[in-house]
N, C-alpha and C. Protein backbone atom coordinates (compact mmCIF):
# COMPACT_ATOMS: atom_id res chain seq x y z
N UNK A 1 33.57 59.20 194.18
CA UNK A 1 32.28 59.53 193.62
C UNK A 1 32.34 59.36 192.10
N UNK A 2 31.23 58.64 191.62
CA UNK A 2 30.93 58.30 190.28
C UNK A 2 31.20 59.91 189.36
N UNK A 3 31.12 59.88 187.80
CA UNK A 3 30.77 61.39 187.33
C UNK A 3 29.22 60.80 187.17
N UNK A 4 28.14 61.94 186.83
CA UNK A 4 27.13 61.73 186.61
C UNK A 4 27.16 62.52 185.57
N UNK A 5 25.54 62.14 184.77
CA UNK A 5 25.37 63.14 183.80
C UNK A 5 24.36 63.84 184.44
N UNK A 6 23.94 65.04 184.38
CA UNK A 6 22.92 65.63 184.76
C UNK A 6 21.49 65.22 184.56
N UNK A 7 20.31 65.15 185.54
CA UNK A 7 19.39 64.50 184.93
C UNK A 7 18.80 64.87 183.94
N UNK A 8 18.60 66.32 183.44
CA UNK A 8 18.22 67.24 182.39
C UNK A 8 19.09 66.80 180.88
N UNK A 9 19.58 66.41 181.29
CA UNK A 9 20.56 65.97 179.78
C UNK A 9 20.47 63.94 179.50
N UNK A 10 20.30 63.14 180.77
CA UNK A 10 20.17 62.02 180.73
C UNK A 10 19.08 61.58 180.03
N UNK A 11 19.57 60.67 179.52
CA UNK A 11 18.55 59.54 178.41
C UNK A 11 17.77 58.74 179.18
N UNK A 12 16.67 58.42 179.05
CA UNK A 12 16.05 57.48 179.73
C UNK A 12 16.72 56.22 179.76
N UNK A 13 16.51 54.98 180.55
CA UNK A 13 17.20 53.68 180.53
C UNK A 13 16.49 53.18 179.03
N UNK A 14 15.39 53.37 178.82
CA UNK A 14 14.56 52.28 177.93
C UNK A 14 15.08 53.17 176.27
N UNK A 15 15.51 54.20 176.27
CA UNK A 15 16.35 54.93 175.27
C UNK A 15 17.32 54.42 175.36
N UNK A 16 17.94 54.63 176.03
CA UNK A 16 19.69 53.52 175.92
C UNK A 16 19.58 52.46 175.36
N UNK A 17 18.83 51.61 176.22
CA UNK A 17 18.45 50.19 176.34
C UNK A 17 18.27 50.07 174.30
N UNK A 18 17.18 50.63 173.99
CA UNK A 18 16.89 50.95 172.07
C UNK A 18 17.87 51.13 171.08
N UNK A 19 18.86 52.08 171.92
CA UNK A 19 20.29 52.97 171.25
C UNK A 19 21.53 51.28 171.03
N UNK A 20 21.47 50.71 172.51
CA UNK A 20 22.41 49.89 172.19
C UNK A 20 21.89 48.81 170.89
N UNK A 21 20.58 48.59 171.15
CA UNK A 21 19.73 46.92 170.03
C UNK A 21 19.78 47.42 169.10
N UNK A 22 19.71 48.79 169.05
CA UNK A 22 19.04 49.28 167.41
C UNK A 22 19.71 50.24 167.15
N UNK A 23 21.13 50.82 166.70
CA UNK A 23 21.88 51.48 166.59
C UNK A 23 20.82 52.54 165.49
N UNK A 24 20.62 52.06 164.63
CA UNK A 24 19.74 53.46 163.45
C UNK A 24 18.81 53.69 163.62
N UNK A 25 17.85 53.30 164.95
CA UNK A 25 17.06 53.82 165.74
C UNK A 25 17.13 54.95 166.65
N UNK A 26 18.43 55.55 167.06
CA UNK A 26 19.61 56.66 168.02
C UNK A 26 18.56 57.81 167.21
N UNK A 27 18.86 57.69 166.02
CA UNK A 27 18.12 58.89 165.25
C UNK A 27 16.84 59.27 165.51
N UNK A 28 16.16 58.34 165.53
CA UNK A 28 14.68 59.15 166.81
C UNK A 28 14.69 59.17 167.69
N UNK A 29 15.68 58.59 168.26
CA UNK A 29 15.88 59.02 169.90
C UNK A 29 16.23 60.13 169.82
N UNK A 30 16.94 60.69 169.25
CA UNK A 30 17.61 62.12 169.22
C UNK A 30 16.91 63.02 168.80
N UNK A 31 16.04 62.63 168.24
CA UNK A 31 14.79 63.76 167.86
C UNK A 31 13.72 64.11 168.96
N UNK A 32 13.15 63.22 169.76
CA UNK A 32 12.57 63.59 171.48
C UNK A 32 13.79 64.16 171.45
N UNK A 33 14.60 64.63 171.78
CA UNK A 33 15.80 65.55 172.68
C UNK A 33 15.57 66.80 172.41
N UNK A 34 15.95 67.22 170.98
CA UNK A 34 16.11 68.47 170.74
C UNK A 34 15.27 69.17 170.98
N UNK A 35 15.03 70.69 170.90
CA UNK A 35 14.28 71.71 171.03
C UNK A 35 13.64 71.70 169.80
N UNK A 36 11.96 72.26 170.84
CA UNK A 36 11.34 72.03 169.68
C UNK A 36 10.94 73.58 168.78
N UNK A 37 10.92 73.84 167.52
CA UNK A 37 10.72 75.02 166.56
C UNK A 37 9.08 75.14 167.09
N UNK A 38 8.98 76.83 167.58
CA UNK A 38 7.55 76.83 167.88
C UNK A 38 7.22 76.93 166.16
N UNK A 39 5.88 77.02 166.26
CA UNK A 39 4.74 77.45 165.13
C UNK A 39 3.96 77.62 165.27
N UNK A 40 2.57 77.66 164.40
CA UNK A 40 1.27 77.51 164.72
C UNK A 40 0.63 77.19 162.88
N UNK A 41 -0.96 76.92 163.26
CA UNK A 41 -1.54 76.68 162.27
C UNK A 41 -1.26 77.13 161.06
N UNK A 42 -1.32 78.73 161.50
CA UNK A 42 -0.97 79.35 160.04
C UNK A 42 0.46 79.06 159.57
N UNK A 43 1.31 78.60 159.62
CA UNK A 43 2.78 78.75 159.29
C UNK A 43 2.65 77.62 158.95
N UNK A 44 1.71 76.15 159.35
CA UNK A 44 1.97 74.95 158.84
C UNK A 44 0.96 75.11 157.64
N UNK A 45 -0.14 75.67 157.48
CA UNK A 45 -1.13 76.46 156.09
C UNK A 45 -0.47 76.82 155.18
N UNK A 46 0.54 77.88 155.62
CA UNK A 46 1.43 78.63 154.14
C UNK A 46 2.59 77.13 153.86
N UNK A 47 2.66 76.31 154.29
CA UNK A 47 3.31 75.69 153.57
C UNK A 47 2.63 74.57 152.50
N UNK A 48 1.64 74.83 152.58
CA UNK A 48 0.88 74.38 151.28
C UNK A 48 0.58 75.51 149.90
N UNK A 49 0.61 76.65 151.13
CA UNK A 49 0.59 78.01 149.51
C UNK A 49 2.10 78.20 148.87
N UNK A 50 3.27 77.32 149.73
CA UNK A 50 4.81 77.27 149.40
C UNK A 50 4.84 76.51 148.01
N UNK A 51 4.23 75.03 148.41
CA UNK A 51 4.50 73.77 147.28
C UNK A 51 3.80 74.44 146.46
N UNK A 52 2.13 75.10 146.39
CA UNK A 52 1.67 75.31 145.44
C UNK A 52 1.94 76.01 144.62
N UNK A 53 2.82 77.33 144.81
CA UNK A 53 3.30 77.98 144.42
C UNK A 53 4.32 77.51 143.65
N UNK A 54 5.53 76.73 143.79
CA UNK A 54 6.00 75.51 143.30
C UNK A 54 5.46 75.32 142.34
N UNK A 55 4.10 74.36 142.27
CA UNK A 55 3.76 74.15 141.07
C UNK A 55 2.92 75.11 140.09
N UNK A 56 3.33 76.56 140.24
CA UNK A 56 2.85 76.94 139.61
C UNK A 56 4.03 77.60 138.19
N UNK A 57 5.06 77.54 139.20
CA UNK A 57 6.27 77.70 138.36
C UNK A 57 6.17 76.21 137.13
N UNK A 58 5.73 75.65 137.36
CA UNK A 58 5.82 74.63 136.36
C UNK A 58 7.16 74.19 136.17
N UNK A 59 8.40 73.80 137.19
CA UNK A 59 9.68 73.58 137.31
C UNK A 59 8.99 72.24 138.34
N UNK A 60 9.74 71.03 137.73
CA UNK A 60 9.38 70.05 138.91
C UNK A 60 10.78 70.16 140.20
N UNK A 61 12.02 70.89 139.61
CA UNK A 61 13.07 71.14 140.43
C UNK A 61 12.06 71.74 141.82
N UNK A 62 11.36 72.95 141.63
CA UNK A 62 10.92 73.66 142.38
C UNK A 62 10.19 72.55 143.45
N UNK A 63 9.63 72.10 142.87
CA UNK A 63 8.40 71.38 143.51
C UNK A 63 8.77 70.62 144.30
N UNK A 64 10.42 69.86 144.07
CA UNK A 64 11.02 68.71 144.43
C UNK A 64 11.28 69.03 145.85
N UNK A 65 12.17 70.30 145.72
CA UNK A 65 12.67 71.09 146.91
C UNK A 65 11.68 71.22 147.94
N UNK A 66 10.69 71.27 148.07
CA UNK A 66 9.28 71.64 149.24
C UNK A 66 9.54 69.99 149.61
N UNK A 67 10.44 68.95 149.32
CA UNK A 67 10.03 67.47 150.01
C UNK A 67 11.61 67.47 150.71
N UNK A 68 11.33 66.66 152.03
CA UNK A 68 12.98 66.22 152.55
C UNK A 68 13.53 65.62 151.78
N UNK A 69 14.88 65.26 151.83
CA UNK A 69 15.64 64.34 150.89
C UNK A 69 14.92 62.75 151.28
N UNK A 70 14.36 62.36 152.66
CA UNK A 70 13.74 61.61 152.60
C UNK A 70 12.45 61.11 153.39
N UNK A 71 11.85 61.06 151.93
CA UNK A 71 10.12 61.35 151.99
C UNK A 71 9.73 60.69 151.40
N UNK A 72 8.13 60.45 151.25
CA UNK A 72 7.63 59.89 150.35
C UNK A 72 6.28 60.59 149.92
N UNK A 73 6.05 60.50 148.47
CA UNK A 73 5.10 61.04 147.63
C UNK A 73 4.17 59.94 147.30
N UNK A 74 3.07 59.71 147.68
CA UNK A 74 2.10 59.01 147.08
C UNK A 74 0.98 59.67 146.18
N UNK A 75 1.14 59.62 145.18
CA UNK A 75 0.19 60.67 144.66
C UNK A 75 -0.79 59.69 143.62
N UNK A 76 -2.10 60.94 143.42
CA UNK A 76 -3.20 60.56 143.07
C UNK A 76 -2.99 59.90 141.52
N UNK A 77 -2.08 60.05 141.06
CA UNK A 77 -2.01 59.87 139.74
C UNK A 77 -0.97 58.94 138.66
N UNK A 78 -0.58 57.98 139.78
CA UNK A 78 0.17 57.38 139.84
C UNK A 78 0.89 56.11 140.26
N UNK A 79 0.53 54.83 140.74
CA UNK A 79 0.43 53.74 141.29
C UNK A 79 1.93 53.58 142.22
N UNK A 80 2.87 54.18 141.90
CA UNK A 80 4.32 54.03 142.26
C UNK A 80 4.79 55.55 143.12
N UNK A 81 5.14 54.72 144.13
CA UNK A 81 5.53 55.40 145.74
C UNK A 81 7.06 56.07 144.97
N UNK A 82 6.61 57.64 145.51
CA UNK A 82 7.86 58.42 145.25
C UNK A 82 8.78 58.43 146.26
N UNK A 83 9.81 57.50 146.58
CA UNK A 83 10.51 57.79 147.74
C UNK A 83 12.04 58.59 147.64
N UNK A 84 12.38 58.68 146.62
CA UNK A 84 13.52 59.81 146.28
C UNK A 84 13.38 61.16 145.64
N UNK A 85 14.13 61.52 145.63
CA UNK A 85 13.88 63.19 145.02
C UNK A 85 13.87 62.64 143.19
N UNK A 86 14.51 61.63 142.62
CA UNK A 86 14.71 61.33 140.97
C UNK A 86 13.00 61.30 141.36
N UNK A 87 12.54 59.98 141.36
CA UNK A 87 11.29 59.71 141.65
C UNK A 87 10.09 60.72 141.75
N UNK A 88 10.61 61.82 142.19
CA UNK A 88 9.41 62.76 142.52
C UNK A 88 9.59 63.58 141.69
N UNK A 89 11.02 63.90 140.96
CA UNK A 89 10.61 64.76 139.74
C UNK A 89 10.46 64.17 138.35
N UNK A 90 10.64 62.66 138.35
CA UNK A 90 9.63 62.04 137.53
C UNK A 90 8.37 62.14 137.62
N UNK A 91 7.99 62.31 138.43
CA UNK A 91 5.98 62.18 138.95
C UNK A 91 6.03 63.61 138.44
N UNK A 92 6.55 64.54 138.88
CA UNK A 92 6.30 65.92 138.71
C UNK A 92 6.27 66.94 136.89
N UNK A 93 7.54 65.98 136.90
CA UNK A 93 7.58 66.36 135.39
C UNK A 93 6.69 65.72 134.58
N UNK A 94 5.82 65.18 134.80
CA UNK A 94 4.68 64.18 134.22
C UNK A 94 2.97 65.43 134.64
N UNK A 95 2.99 65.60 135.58
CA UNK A 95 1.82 66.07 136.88
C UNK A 95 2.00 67.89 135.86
N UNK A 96 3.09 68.31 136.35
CA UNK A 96 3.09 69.90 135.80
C UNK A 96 2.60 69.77 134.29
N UNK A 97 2.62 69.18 133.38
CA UNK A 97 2.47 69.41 132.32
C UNK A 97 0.65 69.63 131.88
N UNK A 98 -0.02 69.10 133.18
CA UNK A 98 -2.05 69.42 133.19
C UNK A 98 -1.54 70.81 133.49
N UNK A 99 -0.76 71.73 133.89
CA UNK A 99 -0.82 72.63 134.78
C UNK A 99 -1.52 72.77 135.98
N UNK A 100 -1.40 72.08 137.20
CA UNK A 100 -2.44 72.32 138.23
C UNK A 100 -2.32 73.43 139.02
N UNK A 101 -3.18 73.76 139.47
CA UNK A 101 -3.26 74.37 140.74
C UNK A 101 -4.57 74.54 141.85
N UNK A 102 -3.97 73.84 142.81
CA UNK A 102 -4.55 73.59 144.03
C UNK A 102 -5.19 74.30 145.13
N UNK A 103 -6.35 74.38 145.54
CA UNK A 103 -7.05 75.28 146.53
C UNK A 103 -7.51 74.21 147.62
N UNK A 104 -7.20 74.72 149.25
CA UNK A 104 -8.14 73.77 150.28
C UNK A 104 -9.76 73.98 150.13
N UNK A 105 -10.26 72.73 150.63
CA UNK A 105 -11.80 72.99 150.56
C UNK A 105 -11.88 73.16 152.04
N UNK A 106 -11.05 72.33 152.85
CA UNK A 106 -11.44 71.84 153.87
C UNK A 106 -10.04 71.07 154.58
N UNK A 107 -9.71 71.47 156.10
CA UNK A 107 -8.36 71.07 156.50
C UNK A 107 -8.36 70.82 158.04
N UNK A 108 -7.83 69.81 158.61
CA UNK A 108 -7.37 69.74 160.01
C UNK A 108 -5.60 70.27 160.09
N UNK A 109 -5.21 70.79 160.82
CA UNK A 109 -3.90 71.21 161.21
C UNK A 109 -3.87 70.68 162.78
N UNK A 110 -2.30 69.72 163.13
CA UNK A 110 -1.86 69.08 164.02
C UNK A 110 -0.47 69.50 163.93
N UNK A 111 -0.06 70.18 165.40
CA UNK A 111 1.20 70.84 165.40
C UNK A 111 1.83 69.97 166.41
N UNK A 112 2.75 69.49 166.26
CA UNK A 112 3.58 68.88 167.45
C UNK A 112 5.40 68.87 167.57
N UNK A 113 6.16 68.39 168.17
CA UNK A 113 7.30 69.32 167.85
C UNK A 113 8.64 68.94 167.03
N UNK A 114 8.61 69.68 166.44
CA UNK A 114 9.27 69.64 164.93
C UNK A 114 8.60 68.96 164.12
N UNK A 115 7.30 68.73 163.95
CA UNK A 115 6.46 68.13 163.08
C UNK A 115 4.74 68.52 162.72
N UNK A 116 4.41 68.56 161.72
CA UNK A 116 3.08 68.91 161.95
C UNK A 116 2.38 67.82 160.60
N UNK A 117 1.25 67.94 160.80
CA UNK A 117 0.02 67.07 159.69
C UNK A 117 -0.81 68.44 158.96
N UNK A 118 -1.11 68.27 158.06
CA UNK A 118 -2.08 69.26 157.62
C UNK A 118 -2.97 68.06 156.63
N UNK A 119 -4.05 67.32 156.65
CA UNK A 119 -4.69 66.84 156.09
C UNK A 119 -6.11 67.18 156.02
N UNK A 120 -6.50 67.16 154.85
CA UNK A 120 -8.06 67.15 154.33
C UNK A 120 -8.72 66.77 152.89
N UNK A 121 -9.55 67.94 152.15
CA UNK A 121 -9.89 67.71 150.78
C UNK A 121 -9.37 69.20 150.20
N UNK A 122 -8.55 68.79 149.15
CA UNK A 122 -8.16 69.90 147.95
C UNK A 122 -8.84 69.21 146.60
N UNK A 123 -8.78 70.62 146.09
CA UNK A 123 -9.32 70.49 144.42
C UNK A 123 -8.51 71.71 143.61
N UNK A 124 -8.29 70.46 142.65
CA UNK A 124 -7.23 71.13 142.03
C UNK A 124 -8.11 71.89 140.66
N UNK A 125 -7.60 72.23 139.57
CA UNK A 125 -7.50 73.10 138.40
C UNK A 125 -6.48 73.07 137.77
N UNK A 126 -7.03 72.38 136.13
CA UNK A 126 -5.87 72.16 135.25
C UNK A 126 -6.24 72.88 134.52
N UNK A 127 -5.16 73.53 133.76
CA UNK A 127 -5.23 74.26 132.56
C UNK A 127 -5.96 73.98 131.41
N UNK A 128 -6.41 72.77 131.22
CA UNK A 128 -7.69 72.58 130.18
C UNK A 128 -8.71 72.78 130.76
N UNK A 129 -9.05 73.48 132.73
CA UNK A 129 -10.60 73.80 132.58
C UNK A 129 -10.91 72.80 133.96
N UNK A 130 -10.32 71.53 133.48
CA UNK A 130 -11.10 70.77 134.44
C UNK A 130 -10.83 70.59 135.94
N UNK A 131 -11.51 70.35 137.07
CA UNK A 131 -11.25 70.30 138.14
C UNK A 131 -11.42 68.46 138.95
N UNK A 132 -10.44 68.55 140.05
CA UNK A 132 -10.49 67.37 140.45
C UNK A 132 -10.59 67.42 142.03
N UNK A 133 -11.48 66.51 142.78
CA UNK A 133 -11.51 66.79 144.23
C UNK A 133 -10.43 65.83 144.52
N UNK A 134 -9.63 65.81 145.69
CA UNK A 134 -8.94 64.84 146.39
C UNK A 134 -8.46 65.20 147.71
N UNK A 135 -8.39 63.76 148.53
CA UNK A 135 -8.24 63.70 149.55
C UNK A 135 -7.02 64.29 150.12
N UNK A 136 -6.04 64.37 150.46
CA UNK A 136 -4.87 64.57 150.76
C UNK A 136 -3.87 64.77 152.20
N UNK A 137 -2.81 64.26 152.92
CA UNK A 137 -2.44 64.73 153.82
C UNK A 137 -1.04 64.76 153.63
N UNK A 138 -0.22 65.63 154.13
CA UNK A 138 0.87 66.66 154.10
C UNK A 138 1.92 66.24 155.19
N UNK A 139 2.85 65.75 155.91
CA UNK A 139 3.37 65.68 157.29
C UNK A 139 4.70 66.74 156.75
N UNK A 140 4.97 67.61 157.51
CA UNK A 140 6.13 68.10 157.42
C UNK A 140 7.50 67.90 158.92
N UNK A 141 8.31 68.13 158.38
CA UNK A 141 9.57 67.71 159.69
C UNK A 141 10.14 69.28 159.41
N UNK A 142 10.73 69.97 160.62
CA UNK A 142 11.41 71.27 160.66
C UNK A 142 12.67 70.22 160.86
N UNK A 143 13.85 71.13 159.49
CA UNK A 143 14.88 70.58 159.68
C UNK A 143 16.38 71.07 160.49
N UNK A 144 15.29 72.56 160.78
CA UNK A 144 16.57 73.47 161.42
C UNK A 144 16.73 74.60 160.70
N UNK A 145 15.82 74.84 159.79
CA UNK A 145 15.86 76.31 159.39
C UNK A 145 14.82 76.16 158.13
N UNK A 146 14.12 75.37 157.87
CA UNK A 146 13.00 75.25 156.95
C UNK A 146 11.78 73.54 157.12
N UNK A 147 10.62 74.13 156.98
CA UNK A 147 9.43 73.17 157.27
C UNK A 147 9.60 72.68 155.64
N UNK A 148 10.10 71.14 155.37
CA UNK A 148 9.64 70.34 154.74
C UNK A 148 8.85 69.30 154.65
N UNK A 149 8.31 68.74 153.57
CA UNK A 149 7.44 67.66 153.23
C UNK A 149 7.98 66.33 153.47
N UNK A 150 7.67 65.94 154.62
CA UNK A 150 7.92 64.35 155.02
C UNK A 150 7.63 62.98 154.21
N UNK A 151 6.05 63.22 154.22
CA UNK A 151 5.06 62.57 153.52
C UNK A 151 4.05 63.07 153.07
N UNK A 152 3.33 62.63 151.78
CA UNK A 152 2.31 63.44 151.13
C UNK A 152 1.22 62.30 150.30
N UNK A 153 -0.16 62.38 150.90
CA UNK A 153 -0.43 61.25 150.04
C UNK A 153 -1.80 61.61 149.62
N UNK A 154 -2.10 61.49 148.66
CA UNK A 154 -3.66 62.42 147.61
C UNK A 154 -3.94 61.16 147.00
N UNK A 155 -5.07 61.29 147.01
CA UNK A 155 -6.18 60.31 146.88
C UNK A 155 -7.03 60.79 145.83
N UNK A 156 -7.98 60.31 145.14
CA UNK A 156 -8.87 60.87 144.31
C UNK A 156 -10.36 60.42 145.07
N UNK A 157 -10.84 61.33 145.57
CA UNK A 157 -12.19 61.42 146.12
C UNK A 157 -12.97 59.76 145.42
N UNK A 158 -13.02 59.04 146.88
CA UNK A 158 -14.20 57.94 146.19
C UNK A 158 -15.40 57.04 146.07
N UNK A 159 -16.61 58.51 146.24
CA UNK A 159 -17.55 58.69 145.83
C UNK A 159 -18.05 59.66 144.45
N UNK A 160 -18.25 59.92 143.62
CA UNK A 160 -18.68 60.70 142.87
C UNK A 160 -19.81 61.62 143.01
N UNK A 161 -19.80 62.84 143.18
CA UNK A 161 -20.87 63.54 143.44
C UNK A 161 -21.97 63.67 142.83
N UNK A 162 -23.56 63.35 142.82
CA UNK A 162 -24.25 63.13 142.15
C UNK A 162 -24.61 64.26 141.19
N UNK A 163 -25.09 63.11 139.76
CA UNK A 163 -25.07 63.90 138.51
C UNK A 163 -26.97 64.85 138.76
């Protein structure tokens, strides 16, 4: 008699089949496997009052930390994709110095496992007064003991609200 693996633990064929062609593909295969971190809406919510809070410290270190080591930052203010942590506390150390701080107007929350979306419209508040609407969406990955920022990408609202 053959050994088997149990079917509860077995990979699908068309997973194998991926694992052997695409060896650095294994890594999302392995992510369907694991167990998934429950949550809910609110817990994927406070992690926008986390970053914001972040930037209220006015430390772009702080701010950096709320993103995985690999993520990407597209932000409103800026033409160049943040895909490293240097990168994002360049953007940041640039961004903190308006002083912002950010309130939702308006949000969808999508929970799925080890991952969630939080996208909608925020408006921010800079320390000279002025305010800015923008689009924005959030993906976070649970890495095993904290919900970070996957991807993040803010837009600047584009219509103008009539004068």
């Amino acid at each position: 008699m053959k050994n088997r693996i149990p079917a509860a633990l077995a990979l699908p064929a068309v997973a194998l089949m991926a694992i052997a062609a695409h060896p650095a593909e294994a890594k999302a295969v392995k992510a369907h496997t694991e167990a998934c971190h429950a949550t809910s809406d609110a817990e994927i919510a406070r992690q926008f009052d986390r970053w914001n809070s972040a930037l209220a410290t006015l430390d772009p270190d702080k701010v950096v930390a709320r993103y995985a080591p690999e993520s990407i930052l597209l932000p409103t203010v800026s033409n160049t994709p943040r895909t490293t942590p240097e990168l994002r506390k360049d953007y940041f150390t640039m961004f903190l110095k308006s002083k912002p701080q950010g309130v939702i107007d308006s949000r969808l929350i999508q929970v799925g496992c080890n991952s969630a979306i939080d996208a909608g419209i925020y408006t921010f508040t800079f320390g000279d007064g002025r305010k800015v609407q923008a689009r924005y969406t959030f993906t976070y990955g649970w890495n095993g003991k904290d919900w970070l920022i996957t991807s993040h990408h803010s837009s600047a609202m584009p219509e103008q609200p009539a004068k």
